[in-house]
N, C-alpha and C. Protein backbone atom coordinates (compact mmCIF):
# COMPACT_ATOMS: atom_id res chain seq x y z
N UNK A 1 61.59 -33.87 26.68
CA UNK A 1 61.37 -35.02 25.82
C UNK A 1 60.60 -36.09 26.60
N UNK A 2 59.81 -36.61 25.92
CA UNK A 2 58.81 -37.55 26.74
C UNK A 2 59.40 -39.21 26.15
N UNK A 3 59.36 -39.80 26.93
CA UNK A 3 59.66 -41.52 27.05
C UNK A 3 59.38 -41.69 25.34
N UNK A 4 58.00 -41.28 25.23
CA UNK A 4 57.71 -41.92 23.40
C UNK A 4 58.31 -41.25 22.43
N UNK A 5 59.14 -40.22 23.34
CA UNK A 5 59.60 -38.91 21.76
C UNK A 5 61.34 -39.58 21.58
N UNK A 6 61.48 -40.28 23.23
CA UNK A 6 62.84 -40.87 23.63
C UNK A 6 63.12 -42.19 22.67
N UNK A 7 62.11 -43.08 22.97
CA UNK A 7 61.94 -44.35 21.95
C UNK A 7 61.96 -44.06 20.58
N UNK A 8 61.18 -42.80 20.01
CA UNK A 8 60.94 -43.07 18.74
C UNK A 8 62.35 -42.33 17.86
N UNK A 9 62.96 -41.45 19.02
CA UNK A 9 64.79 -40.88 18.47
C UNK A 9 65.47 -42.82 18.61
N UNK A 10 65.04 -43.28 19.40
CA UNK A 10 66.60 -44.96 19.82
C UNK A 10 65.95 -45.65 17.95
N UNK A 11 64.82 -45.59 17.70
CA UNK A 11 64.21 -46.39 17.05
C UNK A 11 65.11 -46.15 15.50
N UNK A 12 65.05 -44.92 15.51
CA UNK A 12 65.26 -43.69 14.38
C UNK A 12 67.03 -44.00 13.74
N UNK A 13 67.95 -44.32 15.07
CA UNK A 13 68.96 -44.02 14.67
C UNK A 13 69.59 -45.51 15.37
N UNK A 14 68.65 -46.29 15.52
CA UNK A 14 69.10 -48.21 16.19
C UNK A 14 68.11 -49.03 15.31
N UNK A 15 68.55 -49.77 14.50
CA UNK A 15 67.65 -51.12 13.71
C UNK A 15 68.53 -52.26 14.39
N UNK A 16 69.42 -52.32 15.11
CA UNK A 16 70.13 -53.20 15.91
C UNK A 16 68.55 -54.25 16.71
N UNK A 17 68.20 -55.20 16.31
CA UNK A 17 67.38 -55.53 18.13
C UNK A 17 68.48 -55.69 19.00
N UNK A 18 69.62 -56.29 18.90
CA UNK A 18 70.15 -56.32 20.02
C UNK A 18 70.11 -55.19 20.76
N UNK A 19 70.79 -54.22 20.05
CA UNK A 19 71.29 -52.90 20.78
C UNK A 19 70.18 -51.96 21.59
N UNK A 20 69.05 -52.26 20.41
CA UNK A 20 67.48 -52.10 21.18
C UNK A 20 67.36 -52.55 22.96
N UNK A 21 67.44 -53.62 22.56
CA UNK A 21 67.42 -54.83 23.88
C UNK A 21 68.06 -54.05 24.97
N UNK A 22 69.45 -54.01 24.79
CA UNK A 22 70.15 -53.23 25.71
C UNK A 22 69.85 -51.86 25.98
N UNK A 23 69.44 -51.34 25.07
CA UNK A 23 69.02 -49.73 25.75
C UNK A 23 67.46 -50.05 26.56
N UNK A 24 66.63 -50.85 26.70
CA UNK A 24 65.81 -51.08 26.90
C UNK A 24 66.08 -51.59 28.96
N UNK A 25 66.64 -52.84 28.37
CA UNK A 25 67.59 -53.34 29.83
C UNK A 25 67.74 -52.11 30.37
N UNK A 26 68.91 -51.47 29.95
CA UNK A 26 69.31 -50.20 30.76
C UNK A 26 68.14 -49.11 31.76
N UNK A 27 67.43 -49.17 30.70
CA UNK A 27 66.08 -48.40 31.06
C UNK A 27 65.70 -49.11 31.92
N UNK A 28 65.16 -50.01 32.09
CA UNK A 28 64.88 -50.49 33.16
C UNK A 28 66.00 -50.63 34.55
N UNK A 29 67.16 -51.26 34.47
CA UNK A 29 67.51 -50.96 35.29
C UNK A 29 68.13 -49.27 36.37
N UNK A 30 68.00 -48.71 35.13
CA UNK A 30 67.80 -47.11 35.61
C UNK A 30 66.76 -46.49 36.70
N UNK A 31 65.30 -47.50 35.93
CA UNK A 31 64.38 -46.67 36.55
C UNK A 31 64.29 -47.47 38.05
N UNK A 32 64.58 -48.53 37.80
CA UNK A 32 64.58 -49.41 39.30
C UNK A 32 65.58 -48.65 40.48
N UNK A 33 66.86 -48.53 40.08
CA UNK A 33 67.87 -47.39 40.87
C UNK A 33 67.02 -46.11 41.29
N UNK A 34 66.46 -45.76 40.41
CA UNK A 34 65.89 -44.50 40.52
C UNK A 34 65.00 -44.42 41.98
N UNK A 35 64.01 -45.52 41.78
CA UNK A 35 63.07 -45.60 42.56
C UNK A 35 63.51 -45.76 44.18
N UNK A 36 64.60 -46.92 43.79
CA UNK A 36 65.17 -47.49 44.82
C UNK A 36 65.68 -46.07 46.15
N UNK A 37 66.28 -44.76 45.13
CA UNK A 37 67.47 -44.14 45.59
C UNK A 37 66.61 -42.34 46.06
N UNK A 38 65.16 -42.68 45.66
CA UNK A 38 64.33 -41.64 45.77
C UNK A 38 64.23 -40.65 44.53
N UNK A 39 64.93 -41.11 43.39
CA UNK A 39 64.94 -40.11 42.31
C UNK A 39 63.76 -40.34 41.26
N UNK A 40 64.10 -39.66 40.19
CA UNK A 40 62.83 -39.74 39.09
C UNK A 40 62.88 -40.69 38.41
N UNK A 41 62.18 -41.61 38.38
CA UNK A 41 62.30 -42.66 37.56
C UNK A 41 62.55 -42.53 36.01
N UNK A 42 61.52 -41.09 35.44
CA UNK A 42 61.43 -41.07 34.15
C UNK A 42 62.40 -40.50 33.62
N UNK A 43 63.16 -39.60 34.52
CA UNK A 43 64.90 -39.13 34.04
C UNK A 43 65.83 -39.92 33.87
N UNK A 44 65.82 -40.81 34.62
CA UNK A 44 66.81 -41.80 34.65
C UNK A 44 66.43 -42.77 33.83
N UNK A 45 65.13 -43.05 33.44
CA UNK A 45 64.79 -44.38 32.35
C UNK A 45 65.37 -43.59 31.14
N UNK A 46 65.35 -42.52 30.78
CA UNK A 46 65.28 -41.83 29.66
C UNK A 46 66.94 -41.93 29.22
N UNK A 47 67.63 -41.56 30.25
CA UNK A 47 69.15 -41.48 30.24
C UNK A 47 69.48 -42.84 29.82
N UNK A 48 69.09 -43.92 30.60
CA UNK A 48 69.32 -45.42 30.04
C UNK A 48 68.67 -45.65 28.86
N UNK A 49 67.16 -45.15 28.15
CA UNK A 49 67.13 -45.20 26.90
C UNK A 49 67.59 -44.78 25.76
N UNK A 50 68.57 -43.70 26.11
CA UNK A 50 69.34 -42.65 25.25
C UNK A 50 70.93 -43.04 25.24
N UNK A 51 71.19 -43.93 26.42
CA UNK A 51 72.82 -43.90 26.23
C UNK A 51 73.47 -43.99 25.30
N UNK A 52 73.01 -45.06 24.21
CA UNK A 52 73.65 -45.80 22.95
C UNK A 52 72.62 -45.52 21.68
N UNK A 53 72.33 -44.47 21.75
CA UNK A 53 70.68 -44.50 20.31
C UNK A 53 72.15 -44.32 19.40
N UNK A 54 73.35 -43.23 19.59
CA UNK A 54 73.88 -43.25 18.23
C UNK A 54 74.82 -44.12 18.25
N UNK A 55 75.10 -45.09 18.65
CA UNK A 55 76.25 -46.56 19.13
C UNK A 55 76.10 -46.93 17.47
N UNK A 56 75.02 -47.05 16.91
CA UNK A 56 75.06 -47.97 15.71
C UNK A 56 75.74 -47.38 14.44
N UNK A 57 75.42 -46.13 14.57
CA UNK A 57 76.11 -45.23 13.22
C UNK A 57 77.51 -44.40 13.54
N UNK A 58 77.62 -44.06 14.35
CA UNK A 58 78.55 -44.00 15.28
C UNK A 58 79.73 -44.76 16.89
N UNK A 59 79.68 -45.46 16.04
CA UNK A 59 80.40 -46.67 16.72
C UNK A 59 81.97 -46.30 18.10
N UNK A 60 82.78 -44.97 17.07
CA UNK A 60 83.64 -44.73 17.91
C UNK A 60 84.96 -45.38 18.25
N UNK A 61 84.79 -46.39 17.68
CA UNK A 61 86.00 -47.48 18.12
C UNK A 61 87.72 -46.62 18.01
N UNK A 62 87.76 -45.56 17.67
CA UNK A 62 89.02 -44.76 18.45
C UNK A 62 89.09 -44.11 19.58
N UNK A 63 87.72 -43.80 20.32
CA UNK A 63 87.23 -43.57 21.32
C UNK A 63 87.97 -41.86 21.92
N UNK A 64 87.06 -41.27 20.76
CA UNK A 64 87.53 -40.26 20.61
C UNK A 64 86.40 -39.44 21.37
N UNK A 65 87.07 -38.35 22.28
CA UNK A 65 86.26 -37.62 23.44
C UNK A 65 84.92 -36.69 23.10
N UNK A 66 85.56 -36.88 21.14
CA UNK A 66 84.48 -35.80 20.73
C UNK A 66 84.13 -35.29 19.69
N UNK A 67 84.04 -36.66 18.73
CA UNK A 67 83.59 -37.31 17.70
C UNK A 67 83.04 -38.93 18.13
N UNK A 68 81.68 -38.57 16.92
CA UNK A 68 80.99 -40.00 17.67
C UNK A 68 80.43 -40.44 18.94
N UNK A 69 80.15 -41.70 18.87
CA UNK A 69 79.31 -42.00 19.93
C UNK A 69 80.41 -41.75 21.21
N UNK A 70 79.97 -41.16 22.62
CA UNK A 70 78.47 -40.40 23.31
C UNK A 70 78.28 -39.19 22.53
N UNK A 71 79.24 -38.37 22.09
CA UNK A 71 79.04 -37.13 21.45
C UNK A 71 78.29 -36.63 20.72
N UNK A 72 78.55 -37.41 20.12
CA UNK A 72 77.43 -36.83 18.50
C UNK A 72 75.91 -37.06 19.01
N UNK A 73 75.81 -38.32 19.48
CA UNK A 73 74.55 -38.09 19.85
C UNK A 73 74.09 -37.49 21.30
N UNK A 74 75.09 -36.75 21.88
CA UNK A 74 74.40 -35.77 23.18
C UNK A 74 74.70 -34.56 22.15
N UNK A 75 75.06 -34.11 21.46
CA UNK A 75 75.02 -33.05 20.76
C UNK A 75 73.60 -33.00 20.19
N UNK A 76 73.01 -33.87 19.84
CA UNK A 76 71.49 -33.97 19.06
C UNK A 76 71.10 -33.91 20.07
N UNK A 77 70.93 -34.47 21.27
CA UNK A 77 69.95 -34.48 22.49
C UNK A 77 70.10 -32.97 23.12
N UNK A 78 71.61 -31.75 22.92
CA UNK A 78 71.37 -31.01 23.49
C UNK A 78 70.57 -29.73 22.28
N UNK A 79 70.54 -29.90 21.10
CA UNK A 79 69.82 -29.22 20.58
C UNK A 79 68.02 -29.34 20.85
N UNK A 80 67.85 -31.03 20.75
CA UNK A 80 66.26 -30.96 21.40
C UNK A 80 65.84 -30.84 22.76
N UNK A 81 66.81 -29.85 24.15
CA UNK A 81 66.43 -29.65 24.63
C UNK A 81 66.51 -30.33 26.13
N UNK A 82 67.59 -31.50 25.77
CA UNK A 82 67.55 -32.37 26.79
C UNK A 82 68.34 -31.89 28.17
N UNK A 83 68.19 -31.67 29.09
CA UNK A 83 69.02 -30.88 30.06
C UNK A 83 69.99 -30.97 30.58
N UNK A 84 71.01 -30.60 30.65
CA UNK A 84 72.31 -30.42 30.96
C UNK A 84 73.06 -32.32 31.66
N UNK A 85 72.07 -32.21 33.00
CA UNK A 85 72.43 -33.25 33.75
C UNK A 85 72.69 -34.74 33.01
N UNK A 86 71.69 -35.11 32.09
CA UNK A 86 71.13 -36.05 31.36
C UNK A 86 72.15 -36.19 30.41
N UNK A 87 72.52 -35.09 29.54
CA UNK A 87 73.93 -35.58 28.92
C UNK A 87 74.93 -35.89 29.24
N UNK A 88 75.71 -34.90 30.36
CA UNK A 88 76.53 -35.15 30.96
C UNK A 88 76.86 -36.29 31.56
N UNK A 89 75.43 -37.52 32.39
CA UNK A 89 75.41 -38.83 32.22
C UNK A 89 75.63 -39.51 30.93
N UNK A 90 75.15 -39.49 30.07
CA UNK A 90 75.91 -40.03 29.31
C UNK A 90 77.19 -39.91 28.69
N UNK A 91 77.13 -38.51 28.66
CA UNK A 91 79.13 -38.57 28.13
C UNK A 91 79.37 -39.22 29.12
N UNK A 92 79.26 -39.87 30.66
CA UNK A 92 80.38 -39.79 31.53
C UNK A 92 80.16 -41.23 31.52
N UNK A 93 79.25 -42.01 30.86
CA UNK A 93 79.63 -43.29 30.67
C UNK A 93 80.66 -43.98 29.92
N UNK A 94 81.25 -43.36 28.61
CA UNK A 94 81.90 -43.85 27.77
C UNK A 94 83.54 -43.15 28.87
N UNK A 95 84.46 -44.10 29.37
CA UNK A 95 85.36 -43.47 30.46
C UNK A 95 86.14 -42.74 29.12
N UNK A 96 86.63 -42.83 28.01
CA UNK A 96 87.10 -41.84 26.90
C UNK A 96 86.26 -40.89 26.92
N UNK A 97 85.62 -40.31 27.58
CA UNK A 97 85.06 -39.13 27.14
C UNK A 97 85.64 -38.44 28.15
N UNK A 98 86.46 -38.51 29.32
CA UNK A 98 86.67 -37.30 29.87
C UNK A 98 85.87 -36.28 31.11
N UNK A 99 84.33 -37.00 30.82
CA UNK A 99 83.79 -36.46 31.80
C UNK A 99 83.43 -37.29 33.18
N UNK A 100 83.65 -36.40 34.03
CA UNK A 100 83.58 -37.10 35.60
C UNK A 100 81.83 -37.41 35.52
N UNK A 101 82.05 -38.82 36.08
CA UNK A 101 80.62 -39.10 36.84
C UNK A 101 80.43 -38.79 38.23
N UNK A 102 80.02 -37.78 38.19
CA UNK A 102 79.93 -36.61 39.33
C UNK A 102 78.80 -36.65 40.08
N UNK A 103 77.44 -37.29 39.22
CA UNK A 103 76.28 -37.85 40.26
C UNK A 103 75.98 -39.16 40.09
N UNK A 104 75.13 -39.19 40.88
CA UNK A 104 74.66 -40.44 40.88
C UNK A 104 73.90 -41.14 40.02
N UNK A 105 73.37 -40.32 39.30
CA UNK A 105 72.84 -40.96 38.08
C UNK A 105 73.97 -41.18 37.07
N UNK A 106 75.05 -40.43 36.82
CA UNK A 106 75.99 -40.69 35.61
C UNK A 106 76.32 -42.37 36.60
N UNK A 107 76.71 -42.44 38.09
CA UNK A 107 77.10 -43.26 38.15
C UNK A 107 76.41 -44.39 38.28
N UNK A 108 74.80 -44.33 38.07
CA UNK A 108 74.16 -45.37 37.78
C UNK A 108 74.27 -45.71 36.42
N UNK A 109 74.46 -45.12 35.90
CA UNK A 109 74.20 -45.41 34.50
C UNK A 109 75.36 -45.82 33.54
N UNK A 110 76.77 -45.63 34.34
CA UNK A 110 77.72 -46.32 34.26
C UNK A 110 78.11 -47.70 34.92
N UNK A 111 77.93 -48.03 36.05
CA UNK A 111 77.31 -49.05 36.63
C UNK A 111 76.04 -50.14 36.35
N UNK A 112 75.69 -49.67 35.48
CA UNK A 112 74.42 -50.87 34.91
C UNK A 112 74.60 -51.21 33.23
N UNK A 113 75.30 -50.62 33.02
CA UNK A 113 75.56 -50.21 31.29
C UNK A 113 76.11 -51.73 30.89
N UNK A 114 77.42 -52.26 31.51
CA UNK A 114 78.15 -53.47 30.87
C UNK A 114 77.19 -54.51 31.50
N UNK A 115 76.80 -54.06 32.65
CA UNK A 115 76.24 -55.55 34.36
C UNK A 115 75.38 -55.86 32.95
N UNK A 116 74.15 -55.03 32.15
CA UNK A 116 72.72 -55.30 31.87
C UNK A 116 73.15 -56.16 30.20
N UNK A 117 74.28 -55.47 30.04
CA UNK A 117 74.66 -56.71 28.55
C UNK A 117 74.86 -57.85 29.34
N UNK A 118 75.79 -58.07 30.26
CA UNK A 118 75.57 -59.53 30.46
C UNK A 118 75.43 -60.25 30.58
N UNK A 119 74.23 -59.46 31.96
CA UNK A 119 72.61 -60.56 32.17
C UNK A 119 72.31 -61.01 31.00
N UNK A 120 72.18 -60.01 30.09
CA UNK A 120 70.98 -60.54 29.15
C UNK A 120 71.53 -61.77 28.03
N UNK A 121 73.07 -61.68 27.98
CA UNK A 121 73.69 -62.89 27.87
C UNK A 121 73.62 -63.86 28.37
N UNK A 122 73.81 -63.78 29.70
CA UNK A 122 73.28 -65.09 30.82
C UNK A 122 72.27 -65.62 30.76
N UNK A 123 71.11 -64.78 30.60
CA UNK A 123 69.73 -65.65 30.80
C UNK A 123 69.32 -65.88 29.24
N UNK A 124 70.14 -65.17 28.22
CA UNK A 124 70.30 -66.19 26.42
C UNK A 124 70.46 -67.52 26.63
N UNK A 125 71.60 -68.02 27.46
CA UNK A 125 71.97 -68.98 27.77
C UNK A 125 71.12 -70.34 28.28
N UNK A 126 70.52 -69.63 28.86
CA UNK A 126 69.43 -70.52 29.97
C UNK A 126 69.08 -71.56 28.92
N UNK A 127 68.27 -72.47 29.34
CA UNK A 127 67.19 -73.44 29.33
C UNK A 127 66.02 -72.59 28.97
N UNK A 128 65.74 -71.63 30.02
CA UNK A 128 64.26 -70.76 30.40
C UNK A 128 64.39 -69.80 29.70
N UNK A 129 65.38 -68.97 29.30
CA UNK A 129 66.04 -67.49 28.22
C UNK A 129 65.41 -66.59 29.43
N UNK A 130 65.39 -66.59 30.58
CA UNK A 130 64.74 -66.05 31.46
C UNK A 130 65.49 -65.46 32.47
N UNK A 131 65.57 -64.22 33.29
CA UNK A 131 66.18 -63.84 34.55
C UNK A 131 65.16 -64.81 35.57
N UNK A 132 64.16 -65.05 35.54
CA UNK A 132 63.50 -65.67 36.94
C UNK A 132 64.44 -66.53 37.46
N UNK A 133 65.14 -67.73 36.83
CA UNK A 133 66.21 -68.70 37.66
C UNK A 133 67.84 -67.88 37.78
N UNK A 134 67.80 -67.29 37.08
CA UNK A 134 69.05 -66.57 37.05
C UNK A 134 69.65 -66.38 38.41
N UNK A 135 70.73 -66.73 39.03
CA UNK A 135 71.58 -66.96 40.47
C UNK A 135 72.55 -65.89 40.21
N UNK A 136 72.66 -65.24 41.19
CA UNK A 136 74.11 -64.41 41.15
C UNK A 136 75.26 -65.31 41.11
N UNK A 137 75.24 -66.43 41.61
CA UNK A 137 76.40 -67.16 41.55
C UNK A 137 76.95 -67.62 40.37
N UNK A 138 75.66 -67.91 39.54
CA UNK A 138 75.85 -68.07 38.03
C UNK A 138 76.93 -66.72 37.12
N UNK A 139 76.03 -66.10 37.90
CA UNK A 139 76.48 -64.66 36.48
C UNK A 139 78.04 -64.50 37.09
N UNK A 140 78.47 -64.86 38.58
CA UNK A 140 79.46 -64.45 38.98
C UNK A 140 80.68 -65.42 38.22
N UNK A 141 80.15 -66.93 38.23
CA UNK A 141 80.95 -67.95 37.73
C UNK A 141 81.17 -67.28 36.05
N UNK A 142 80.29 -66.90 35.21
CA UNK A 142 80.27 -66.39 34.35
C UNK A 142 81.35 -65.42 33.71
N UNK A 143 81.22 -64.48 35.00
CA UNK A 143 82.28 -63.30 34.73
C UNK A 143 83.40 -63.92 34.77
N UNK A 144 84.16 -64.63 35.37
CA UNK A 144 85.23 -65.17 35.28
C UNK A 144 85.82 -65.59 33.95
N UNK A 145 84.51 -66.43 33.15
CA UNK A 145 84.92 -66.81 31.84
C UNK A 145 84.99 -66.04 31.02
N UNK A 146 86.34 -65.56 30.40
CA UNK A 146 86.86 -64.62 29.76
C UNK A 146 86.43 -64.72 27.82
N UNK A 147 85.79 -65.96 27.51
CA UNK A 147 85.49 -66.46 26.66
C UNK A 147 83.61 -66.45 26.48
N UNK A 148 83.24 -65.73 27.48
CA UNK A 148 81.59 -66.26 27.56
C UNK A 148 81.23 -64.43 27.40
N UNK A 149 80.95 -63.80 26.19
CA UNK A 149 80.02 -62.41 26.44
C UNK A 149 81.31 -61.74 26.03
N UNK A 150 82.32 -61.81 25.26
CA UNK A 150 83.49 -61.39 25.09
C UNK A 150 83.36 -59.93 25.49
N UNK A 151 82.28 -59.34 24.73
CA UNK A 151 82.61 -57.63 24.46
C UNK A 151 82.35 -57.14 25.64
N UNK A 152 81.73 -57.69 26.82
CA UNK A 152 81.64 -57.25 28.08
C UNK A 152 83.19 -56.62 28.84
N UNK A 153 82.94 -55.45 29.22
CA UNK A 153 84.31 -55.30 29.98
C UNK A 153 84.21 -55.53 31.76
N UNK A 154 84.91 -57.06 31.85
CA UNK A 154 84.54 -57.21 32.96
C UNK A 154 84.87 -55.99 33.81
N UNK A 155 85.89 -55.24 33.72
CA UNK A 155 87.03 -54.32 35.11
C UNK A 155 85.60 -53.11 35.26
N UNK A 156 84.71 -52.71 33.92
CA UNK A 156 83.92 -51.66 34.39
C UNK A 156 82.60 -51.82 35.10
N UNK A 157 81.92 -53.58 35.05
CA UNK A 157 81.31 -54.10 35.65
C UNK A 157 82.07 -53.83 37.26
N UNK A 158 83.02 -54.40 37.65
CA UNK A 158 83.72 -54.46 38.97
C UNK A 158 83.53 -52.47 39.34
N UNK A 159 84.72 -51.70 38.35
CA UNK A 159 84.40 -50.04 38.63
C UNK A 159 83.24 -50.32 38.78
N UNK A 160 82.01 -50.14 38.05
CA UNK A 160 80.67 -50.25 38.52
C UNK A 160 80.02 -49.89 39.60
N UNK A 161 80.40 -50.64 39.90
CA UNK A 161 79.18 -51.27 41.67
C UNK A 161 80.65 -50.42 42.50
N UNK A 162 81.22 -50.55 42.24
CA UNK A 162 82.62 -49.42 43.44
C UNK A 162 81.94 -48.54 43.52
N UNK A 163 82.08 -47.75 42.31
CA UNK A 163 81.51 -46.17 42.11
C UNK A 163 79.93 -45.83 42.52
N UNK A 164 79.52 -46.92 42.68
CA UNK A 164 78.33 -46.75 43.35
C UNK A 164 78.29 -47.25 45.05
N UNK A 165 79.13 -47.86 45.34
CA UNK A 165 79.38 -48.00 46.84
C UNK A 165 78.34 -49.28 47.16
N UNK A 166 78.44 -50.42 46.29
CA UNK A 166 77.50 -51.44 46.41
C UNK A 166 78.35 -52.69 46.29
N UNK A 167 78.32 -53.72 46.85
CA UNK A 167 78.68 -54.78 46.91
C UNK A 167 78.80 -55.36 45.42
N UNK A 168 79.36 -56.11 45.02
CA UNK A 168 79.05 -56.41 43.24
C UNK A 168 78.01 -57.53 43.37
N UNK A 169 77.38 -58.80 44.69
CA UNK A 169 76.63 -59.10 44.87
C UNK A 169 75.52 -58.48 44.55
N UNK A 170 75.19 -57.95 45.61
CA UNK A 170 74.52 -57.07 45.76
C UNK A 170 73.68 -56.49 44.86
N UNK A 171 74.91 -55.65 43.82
CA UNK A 171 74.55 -54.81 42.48
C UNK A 171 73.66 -55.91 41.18
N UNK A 172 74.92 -57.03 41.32
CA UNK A 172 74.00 -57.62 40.38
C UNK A 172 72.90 -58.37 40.56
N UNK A 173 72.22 -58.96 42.22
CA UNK A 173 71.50 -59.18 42.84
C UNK A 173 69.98 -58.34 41.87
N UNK A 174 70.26 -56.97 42.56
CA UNK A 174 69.74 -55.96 42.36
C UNK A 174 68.93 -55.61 40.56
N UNK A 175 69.73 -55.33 39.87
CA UNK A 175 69.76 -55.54 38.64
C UNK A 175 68.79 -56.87 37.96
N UNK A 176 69.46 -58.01 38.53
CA UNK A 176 68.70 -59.38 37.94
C UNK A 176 67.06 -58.90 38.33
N UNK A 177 66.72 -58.10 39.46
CA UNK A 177 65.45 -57.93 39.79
C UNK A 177 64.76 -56.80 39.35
N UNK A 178 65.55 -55.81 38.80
CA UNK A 178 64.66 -55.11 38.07
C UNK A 178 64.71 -55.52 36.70
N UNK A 179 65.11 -56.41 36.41
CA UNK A 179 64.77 -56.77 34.77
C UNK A 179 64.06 -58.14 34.49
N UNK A 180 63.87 -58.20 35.77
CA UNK A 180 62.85 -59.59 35.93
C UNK A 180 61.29 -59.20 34.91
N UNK A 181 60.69 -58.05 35.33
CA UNK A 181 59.51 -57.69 35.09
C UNK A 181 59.52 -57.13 33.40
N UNK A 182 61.02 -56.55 32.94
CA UNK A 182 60.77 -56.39 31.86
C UNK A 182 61.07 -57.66 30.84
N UNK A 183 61.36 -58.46 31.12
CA UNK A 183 61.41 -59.80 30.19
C UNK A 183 60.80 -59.64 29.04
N UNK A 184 59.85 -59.56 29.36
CA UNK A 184 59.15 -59.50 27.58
C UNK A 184 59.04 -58.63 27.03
N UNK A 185 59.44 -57.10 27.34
CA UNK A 185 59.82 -56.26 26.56
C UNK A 185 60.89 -56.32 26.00
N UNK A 186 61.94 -57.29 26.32
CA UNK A 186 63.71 -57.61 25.86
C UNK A 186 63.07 -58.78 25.21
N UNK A 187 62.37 -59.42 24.89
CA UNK A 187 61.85 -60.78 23.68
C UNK A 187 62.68 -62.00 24.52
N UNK A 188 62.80 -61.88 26.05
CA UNK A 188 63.05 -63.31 26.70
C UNK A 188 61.76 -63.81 27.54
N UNK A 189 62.30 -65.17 28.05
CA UNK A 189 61.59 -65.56 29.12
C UNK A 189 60.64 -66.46 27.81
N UNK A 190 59.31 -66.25 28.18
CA UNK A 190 58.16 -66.52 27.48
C UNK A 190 58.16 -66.54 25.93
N UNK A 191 58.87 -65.23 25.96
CA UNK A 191 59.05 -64.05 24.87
C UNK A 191 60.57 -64.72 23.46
N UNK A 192 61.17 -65.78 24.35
CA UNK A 192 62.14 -65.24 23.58
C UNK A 192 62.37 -66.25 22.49
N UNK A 193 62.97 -66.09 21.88
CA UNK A 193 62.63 -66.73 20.31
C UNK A 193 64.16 -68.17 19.97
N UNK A 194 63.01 -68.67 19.90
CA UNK A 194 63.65 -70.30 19.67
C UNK A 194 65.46 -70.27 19.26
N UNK A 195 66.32 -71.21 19.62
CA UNK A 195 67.34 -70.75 19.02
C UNK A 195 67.90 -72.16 18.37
């Protein structure tokens, strides 16, 4: 499956922009890990563009191992072909699913999944709607507030960056900088629309 065959399945089965936004984020911060860690960028963008395509119609909220979202839609991804590894990252993001994040990509991609909703909350917030001023200290003061980004689960942000053996500095350091450049593909910064 190629990046445009990837977009035009998220497009197909997400009219969400938000949820857009976030699979987008993800993608990016995927492919930045990727690069960072010597892997393929375009496997790993793809996995972050695919995590949540069926989140919208399939929601899941009994968080059932195998019905619904990750399922249903790695079941469609394994009929078109998508390869073994690539699903298995995504089942192993949703922790109800049962499957171990066994590489490093499931565990990137579990590790950037909640961090990249909440940036993109944080820099909503701004003055600028921008990651460029965005401070780790900010997003850190942030996490604390149990009232700011509700649906965020802070504890899998924290699992996160564990399971990846990274400082949570660090991680979200990291993160704020690969989504610096996609700004205006997420409709912030410059991009983002009056509120």
């Amino acid at each position: 499956m190629t990046r445009d065959e990837a977009l035009q399945l998220m497009h197909e089965h997400t009219q969400s922009p938000s949820l857009r936004q976030h699979m987008l984020a993800v993608e990016a911060a995927m492919r930045a890990y990727a690069e960072q860690r010597g892997e393929d960028p375009e496997t790993w963008g793809m996995v972050g563009l695919l995590h949540d395509f069926d989140y919208e119609k399939f929601p899941n909220h009994e968080h059932s191992p195998t019905d619904g979202h990750p399922a249903w839609g790695v079941r469609l991804l394994r009929e078109k072909g998508v390869p073994e590894p690539l699903c298995r990252a995504i089942l192993g993001h949703g922790t109800y699913t049962g499957v171990p994040r066994d590489t490093l990509m499931a565990q990137t991609l579990f590790a950037v999944d909640e961090l990249c909703g909440f940036l993109v909350a944080c820099a909503l917030v701004r003055p600028s709607k921008s990651f460029a001023d965005l401070a780790v200290s900010s997003v850190k003061k942030k996490l604390k507030d149990k009232g700011f980004a509700r649906g965020v689960n802070r504890d899998e942000v924290h699992q996160g960056a564990a399971e990846l053996g990274v400082a949570l500095d660090e991680h979200i350091a990291f993160v704020i900088q690969a989504l610096r450049p996609a700004e205006g593909a997420l409709g912030l910064g410059a991009q983002a629309p009056a509120v």
